[in-house]
N, C-alpha and C. Protein backbone atom coordinates (compact mmCIF):
# COMPACT_ATOMS: atom_id res chain seq x y z
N UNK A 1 -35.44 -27.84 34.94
CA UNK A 1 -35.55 -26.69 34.07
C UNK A 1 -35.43 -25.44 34.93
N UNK A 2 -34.73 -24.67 34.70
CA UNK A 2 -34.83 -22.98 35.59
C UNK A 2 -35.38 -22.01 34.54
N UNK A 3 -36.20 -21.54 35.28
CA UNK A 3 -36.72 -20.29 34.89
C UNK A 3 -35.81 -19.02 35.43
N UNK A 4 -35.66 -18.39 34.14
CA UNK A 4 -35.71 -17.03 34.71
C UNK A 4 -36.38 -15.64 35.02
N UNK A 5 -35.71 -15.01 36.18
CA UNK A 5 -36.92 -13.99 36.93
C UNK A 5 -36.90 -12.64 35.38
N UNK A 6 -38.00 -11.92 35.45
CA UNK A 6 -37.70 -10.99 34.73
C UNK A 6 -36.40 -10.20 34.59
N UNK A 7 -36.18 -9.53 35.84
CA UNK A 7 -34.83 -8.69 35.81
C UNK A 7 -33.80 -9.49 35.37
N UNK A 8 -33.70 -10.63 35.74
CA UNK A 8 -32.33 -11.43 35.18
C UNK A 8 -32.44 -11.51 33.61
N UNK A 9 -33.67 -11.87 33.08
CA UNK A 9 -33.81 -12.13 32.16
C UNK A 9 -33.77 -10.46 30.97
N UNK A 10 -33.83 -9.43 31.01
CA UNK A 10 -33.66 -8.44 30.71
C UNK A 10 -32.57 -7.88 30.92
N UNK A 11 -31.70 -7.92 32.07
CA UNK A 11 -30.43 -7.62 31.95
C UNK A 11 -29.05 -8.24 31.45
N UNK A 12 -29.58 -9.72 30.95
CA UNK A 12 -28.82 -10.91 30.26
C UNK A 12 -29.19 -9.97 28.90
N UNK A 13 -30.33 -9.37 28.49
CA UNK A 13 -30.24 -9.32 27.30
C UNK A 13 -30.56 -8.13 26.76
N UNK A 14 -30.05 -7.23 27.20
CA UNK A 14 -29.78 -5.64 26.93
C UNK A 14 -31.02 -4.70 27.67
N UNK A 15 -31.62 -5.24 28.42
CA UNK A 15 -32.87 -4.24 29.51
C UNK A 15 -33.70 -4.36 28.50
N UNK A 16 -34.72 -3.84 29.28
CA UNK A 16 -36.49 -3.54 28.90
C UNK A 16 -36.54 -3.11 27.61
N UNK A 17 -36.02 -2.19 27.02
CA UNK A 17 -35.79 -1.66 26.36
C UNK A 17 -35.56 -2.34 24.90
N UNK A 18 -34.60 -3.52 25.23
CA UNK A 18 -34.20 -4.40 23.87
C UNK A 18 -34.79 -5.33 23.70
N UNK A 19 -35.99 -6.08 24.76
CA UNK A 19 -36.71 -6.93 25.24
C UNK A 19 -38.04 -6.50 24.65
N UNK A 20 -38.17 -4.96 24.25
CA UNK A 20 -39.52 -4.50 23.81
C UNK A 20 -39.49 -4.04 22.04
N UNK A 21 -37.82 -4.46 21.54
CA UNK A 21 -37.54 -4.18 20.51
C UNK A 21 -37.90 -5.75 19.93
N UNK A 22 -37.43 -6.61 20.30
CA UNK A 22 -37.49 -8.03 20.16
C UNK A 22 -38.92 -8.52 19.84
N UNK A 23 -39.94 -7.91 21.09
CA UNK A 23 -41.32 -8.33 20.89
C UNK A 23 -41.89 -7.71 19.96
N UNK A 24 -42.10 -6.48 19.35
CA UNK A 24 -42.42 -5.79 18.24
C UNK A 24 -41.75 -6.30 17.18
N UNK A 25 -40.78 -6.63 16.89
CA UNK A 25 -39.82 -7.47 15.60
C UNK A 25 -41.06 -8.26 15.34
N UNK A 26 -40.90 -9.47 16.34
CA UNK A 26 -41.44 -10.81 16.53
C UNK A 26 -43.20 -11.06 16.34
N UNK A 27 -43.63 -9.68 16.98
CA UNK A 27 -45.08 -9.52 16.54
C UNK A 27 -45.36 -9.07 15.51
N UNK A 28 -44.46 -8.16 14.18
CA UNK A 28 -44.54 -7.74 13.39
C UNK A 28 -44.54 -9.30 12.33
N UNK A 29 -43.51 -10.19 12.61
CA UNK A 29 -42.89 -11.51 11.48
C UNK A 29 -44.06 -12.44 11.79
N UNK A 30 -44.65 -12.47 13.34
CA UNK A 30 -45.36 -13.50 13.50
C UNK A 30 -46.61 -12.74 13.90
N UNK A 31 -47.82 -12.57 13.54
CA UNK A 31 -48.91 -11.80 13.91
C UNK A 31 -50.00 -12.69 14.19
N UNK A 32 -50.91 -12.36 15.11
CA UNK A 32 -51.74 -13.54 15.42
C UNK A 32 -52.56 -13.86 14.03
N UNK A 33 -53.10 -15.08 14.44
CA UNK A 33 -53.26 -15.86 12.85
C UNK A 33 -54.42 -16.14 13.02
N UNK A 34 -55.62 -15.82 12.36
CA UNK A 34 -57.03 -16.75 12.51
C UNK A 34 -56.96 -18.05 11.39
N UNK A 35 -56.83 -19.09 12.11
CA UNK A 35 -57.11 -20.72 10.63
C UNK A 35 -58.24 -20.37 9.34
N UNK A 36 -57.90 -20.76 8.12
CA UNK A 36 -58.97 -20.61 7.04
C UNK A 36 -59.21 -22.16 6.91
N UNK A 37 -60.33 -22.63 6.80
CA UNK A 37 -61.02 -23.89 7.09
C UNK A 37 -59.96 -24.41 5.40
N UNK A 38 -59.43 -23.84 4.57
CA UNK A 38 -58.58 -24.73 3.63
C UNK A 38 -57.14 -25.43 4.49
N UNK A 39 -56.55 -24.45 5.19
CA UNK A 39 -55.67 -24.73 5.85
C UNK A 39 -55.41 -26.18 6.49
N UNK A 40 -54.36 -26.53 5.97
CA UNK A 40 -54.03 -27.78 6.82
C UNK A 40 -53.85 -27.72 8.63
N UNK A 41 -54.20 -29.23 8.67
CA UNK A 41 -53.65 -28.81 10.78
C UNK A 41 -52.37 -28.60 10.85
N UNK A 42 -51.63 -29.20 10.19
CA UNK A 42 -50.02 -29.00 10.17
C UNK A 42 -49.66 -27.22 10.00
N UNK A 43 -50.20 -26.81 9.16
CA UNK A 43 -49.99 -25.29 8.94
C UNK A 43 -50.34 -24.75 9.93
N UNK A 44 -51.52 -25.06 10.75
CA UNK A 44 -52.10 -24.44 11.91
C UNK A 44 -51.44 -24.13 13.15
N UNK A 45 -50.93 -25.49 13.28
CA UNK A 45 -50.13 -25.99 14.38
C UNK A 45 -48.39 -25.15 14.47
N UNK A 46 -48.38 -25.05 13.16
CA UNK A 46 -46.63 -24.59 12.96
C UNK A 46 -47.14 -22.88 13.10
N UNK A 47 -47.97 -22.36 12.77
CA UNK A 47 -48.16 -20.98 12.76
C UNK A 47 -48.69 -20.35 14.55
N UNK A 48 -49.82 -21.77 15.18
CA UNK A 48 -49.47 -21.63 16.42
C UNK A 48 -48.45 -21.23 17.63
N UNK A 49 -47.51 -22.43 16.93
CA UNK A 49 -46.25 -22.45 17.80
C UNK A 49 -45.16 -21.49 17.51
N UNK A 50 -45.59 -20.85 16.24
CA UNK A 50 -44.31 -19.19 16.15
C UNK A 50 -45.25 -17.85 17.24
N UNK A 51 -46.42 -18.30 16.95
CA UNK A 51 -47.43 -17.19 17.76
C UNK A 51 -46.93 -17.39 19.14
N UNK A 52 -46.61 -18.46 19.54
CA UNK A 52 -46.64 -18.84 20.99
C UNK A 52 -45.62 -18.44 22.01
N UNK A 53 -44.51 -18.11 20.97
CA UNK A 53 -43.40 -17.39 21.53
C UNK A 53 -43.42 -16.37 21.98
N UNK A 54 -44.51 -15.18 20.92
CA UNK A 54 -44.45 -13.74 21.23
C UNK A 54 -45.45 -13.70 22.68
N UNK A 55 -46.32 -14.44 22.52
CA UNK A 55 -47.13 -14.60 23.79
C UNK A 55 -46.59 -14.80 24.58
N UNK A 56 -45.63 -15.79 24.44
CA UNK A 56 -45.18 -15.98 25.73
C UNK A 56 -43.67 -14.62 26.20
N UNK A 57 -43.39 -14.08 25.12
CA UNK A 57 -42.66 -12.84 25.81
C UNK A 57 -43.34 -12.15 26.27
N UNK A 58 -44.70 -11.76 25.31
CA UNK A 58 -45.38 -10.63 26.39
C UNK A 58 -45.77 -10.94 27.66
N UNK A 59 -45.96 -12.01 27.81
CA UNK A 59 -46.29 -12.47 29.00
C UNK A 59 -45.27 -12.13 30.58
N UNK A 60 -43.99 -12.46 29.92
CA UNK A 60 -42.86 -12.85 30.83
C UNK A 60 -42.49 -10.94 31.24
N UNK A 61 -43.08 -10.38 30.02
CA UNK A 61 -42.68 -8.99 29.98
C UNK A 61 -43.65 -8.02 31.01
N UNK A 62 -44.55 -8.76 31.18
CA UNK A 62 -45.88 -8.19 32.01
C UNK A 62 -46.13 -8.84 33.42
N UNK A 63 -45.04 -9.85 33.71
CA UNK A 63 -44.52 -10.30 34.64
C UNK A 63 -44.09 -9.47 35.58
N UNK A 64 -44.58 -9.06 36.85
CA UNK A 64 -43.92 -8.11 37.94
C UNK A 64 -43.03 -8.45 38.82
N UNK A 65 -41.25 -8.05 38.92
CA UNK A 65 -40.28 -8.66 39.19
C UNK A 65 -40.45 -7.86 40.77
């Protein structure tokens, strides 16, 4: 698997700039989620794993290249 470094990864895809348009989209569609004890695990799990993305951009975004 390769990872990529921040700068590569921001200049593949229009700079910081379009990288911070993307995460606001993405945090806006997917917002962190607290479970309601009706909720299925399946619902939980699928609403997890859209959360998990934006986390993991901010993450990659707060990454020092």
């Amino acid at each position: 698997m390769t990872y990529l470094r921040m700068d590569s990864f921001t200049l593949m895809n229009g700079g910081r700039g379009f990288l911070d348009q993307i995460i606001d989209e993405l945090d806006e569609t997917f917002p962190a989620y607290t479970p309601h004890p009706d909720d299925t695990l399946a619902l939980i799990m699928y609403r997890a794993g859209q959360r998990s993305v934006v986390e993991h951009l901010l993450n990659k975004k707060d990454v020092p290249t």
